[in-house]
C-alpha atoms as a PDB file:
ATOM      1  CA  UNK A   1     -25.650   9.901  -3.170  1.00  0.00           C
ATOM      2  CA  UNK A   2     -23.553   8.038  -0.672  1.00  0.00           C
ATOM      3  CA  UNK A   3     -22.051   4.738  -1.851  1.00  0.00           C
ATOM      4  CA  UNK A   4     -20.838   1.475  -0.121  1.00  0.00           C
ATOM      5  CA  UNK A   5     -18.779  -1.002  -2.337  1.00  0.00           C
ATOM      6  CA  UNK A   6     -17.643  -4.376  -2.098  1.00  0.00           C
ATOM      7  CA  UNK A   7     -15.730  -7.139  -3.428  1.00  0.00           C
ATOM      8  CA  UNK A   8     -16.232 -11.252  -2.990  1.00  0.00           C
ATOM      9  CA  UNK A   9     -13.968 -13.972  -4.679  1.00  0.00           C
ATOM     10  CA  UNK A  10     -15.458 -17.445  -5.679  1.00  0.00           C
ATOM     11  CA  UNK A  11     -13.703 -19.687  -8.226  1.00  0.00           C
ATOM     12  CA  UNK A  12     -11.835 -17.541 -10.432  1.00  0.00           C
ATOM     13  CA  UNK A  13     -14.387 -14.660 -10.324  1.00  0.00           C
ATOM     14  CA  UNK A  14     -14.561 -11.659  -8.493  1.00  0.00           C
ATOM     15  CA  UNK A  15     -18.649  -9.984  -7.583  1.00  0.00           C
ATOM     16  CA  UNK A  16     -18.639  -6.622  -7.174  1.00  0.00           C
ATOM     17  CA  UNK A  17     -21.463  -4.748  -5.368  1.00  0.00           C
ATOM     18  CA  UNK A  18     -22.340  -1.260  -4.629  1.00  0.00           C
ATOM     19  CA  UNK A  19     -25.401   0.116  -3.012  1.00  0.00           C
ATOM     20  CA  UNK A  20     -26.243   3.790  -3.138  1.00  0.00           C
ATOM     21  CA  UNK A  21     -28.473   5.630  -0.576  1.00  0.00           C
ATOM     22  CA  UNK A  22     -28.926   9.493   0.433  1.00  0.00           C
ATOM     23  CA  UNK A  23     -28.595   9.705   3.990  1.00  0.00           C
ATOM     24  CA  UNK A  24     -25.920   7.810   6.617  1.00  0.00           C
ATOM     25  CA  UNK A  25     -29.203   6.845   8.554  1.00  0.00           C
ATOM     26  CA  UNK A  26     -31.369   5.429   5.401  1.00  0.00           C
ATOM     27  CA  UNK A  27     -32.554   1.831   5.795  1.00  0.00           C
ATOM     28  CA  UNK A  28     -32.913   0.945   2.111  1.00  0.00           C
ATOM     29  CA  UNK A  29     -31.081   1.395  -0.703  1.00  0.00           C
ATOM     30  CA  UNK A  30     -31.567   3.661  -3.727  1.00  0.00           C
ATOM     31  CA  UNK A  31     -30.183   1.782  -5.916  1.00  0.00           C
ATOM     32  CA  UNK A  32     -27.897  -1.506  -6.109  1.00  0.00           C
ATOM     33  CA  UNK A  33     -25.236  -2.296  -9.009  1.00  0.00           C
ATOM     34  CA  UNK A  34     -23.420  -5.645  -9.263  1.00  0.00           C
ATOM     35  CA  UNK A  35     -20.914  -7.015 -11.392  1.00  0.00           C
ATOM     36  CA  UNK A  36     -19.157 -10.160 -12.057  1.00  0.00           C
ATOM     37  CA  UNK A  37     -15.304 -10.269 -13.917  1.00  0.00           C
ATOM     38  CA  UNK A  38     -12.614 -12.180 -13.345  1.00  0.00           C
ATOM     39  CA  UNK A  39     -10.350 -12.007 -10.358  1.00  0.00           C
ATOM     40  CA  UNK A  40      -7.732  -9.408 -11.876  1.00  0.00           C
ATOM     41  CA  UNK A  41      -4.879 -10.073  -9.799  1.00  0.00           C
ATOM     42  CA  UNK A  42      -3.512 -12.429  -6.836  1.00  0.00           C
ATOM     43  CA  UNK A  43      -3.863 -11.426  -3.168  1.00  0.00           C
ATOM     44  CA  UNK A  44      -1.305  -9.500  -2.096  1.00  0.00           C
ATOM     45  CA  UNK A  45      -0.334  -8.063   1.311  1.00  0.00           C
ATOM     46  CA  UNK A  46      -0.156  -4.563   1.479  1.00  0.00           C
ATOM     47  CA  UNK A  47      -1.487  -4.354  -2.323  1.00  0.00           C
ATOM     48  CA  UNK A  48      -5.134  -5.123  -1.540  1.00  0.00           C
ATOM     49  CA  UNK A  49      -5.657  -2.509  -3.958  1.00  0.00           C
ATOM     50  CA  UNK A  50      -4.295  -4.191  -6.817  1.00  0.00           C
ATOM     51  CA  UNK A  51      -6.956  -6.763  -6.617  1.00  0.00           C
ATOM     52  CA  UNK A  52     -10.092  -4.873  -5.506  1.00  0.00           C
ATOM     53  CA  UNK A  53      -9.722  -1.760  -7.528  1.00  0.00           C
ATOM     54  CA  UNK A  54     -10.225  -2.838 -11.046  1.00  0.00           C
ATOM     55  CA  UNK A  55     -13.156  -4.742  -9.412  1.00  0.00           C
ATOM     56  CA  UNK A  56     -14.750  -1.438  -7.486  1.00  0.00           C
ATOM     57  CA  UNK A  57     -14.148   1.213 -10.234  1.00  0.00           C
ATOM     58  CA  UNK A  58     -17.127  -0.158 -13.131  1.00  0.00           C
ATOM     59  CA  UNK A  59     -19.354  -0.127  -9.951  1.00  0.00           C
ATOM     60  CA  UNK A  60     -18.418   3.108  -9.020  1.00  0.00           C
ATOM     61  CA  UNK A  61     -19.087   4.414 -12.598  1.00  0.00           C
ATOM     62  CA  UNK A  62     -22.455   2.847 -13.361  1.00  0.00           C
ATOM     63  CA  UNK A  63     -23.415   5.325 -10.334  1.00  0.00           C
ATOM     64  CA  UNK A  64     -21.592   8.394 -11.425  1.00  0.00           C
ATOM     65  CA  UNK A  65     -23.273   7.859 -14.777  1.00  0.00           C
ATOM     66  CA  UNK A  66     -26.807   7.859 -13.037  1.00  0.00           C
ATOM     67  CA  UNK A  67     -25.795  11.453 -11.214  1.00  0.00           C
ATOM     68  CA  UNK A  68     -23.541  12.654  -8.128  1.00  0.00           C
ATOM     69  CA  UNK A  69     -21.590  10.398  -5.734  1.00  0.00           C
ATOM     70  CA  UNK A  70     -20.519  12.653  -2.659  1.00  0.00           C
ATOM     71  CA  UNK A  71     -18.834   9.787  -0.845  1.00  0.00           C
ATOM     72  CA  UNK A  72     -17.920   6.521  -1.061  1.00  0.00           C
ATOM     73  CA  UNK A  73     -17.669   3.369   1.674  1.00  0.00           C
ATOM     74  CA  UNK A  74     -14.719   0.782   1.447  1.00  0.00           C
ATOM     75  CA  UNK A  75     -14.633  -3.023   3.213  1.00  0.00           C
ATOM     76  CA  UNK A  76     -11.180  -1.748   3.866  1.00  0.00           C
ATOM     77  CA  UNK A  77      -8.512   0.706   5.149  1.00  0.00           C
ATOM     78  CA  UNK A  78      -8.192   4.302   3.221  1.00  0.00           C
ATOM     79  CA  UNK A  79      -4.477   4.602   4.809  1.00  0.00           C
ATOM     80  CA  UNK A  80      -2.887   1.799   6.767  1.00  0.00           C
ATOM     81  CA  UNK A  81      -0.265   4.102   8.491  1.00  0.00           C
ATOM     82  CA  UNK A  82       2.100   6.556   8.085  1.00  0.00           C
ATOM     83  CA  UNK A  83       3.207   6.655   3.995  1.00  0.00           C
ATOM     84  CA  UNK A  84       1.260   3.574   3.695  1.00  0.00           C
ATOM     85  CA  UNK A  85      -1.775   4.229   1.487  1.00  0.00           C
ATOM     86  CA  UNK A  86      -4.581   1.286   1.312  1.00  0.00           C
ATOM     87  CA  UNK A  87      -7.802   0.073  -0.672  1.00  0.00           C
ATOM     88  CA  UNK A  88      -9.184   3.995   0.162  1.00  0.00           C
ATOM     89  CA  UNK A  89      -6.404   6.023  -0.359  1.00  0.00           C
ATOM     90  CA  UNK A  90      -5.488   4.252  -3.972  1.00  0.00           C
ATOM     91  CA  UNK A  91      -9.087   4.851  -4.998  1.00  0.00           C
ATOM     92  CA  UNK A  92      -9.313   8.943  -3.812  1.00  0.00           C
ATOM     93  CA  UNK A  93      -6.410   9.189  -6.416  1.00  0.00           C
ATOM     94  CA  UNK A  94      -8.031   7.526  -8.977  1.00  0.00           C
ATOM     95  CA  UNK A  95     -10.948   9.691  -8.536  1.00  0.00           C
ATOM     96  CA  UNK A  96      -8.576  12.490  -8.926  1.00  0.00           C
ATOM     97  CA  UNK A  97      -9.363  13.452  -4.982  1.00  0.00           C
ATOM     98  CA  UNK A  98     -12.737  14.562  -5.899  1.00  0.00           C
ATOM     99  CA  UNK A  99     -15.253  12.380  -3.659  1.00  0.00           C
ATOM    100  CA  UNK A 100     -14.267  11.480  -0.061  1.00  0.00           C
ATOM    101  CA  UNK A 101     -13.630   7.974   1.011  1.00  0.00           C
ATOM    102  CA  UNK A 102     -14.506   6.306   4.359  1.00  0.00           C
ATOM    103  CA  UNK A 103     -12.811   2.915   4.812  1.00  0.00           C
ATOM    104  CA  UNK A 104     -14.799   0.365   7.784  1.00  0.00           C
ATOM    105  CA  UNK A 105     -13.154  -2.856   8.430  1.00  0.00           C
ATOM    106  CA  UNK A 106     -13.682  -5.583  10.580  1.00  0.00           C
ATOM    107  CA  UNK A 107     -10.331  -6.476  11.982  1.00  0.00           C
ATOM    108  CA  UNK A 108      -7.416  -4.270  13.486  1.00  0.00           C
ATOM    109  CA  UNK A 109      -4.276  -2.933  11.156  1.00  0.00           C
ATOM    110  CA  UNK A 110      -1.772  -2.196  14.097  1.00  0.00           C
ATOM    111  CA  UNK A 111      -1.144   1.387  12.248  1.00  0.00           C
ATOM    112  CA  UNK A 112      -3.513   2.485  10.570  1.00  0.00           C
ATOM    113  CA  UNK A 113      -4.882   5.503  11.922  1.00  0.00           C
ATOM    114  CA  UNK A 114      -8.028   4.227  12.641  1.00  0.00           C
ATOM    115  CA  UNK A 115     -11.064   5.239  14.883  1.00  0.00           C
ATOM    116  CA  UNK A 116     -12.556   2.182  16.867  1.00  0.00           C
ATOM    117  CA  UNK A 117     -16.551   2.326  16.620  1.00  0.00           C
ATOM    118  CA  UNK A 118     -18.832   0.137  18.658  1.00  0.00           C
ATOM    119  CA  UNK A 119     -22.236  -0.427  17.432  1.00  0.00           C
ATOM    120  CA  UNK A 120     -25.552  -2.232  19.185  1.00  0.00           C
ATOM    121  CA  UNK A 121     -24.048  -4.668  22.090  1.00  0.00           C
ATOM    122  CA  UNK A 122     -21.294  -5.735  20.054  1.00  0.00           C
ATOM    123  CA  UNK A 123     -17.946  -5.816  22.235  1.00  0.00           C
ATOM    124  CA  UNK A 124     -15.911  -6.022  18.953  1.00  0.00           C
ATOM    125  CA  UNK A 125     -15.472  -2.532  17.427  1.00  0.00           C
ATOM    126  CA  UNK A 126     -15.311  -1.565  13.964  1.00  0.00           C
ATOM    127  CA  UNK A 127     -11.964   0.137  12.365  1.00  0.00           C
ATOM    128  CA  UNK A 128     -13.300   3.443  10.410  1.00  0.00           C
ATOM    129  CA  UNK A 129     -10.917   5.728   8.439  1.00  0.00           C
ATOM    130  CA  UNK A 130     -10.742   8.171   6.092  1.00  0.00           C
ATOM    131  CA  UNK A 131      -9.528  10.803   3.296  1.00  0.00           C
ATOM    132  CA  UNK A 132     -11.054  13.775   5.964  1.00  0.00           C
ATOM    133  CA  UNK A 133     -11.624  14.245   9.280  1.00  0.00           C
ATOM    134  CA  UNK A 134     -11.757  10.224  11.076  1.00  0.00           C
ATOM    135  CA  UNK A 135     -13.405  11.822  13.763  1.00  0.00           C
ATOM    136  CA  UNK A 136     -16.781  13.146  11.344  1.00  0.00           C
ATOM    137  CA  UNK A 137     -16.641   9.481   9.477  1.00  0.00           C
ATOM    138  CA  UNK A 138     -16.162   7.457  12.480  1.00  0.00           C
ATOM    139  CA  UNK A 139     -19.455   9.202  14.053  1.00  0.00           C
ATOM    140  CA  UNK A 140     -21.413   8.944  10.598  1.00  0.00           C
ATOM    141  CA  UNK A 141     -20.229   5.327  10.760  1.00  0.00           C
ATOM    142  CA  UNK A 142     -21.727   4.880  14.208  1.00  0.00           C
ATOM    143  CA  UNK A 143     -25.012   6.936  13.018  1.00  0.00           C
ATOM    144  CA  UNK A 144     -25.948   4.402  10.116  1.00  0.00           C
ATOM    145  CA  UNK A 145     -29.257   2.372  10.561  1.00  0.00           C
ATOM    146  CA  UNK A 146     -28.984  -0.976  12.443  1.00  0.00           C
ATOM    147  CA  UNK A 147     -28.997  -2.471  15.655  1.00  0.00           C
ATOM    148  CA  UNK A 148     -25.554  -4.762  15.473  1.00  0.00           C
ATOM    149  CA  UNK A 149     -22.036  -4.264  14.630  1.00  0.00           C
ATOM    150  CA  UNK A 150     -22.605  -4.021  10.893  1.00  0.00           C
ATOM    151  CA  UNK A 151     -24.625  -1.195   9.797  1.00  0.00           C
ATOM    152  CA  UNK A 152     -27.776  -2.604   7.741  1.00  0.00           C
ATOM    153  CA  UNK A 153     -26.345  -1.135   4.519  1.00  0.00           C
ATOM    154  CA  UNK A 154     -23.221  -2.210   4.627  1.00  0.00           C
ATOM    155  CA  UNK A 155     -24.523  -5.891   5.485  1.00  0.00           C
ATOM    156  CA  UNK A 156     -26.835  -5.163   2.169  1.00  0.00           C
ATOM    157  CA  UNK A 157     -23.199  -4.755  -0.298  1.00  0.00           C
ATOM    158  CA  UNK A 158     -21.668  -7.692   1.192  1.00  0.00           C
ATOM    159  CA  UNK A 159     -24.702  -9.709   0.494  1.00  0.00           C
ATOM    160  CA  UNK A 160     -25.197  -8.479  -2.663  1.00  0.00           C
ATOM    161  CA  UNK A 161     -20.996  -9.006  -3.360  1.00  0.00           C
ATOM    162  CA  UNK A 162     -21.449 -12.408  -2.358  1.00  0.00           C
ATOM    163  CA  UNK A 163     -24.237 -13.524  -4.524  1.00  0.00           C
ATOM    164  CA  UNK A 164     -26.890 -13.220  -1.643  1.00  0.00           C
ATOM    165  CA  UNK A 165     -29.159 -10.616  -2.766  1.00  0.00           C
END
C-alpha cells in the first residue's frame, strides 16, 4: 500500500492524516488514519522535521500494523540540497531506509533537487523529490488521479489533516 501523510496545526494541536491506496492512479482511498496530539515542537527553519515527525510516525504505524507500506508521500521536501536532509530524508532513516519516500510540495526550495511537475492547466508546478530515482517519482506524481494541480489523494490527507473529512 502506498501512503500520503500530512500534518495541520490549530491552537496548540497538531492533526495528523494519512490515507493509504494501492495504485498511483486510484481515486479513493483504502483506508484513512487520523490523529490528534499536541504540537511537539516550535517551527523551525530547516528543522521542519522536528515538528512533523513525531506527528507522522503513529500514522505511519497504525498502517504498518494493518500490513505492507511500499512507499510513503510527504507535504514536504525528502532532501533540500546538497548535505541538507528534510521532512523525507529524516523519516527514510527512521524507517531504517526500508520504504521509499516521495516528498511533493507546493512552493520552490532554491536547492533542493527537485523535479518541477505540472498537472491539469495549472501554470504553477509542483516540487517532487525523493529517496530514488526523482525522475520515476516525479512521473508517478504526474500519473495520480485528478484533473488540477493537486492530485485527488493528496487533496483527500490535507483535508482529512485539517479537520475536513
Amino acid at each position: 500500500m502506498i501512503v500520503a501523510v500530512d500534518v495541520q496545526y490549530e491552537e496548540g494541536l497538531a492533526r495528523a492524516a494519512g490515507v493509504g491506496f494501492d495504485a498511483w492512479t486510484d481515486v479513493k482511498e483504502r483506508a484513512s488514519k487520523v490523529l490528534t496530539r499536541e504540537v511537539p515542537a516550535d517551527y523551525q527553519p530547516g528543522h521542519f522535521f522536528e515538528r512533523e515527525l513525531p506527528c507522522i510516525l503513529p500514522v505511519l504505524r497504525a498502517f504498518l500494523d494493518e500490513g505492507p507500506v511500499s512507499l510513503v508521500l510527504v507535504d514536504g521536501y525528502v532532501d533540500l540540497g546538497p548535505e541538507r536532509p528534510g521532512l523525507g530524508r529524516v523519516l527514510f532513516d527512521t524507517l531504517e531506509r526500508r520504504i521509499p519516500i516521495v516528498g511533493v510540495a507546493k512552493t520552490s526550495f532554491h536547492d533542493a533537487p527537485a523535479r518541477s511537475v505540472l498537472r491539469g492547466a495549472s501554470k504553477s508546478p509542483l516540487f517532487v523529490t525523493a529517496t530514488f530515482e526523482v525522475d520515476e517519482a516525479a512521473r508517478r506524481v504526474q500519473e495520480m488521479a485528478g484533473q488540477f494541480r493537486i492530485p485527488t489523494l493528496l487533496k483527500r490527507v490535507d483535508r482529512l489533516a485539517r479537520g475536513d473529512a
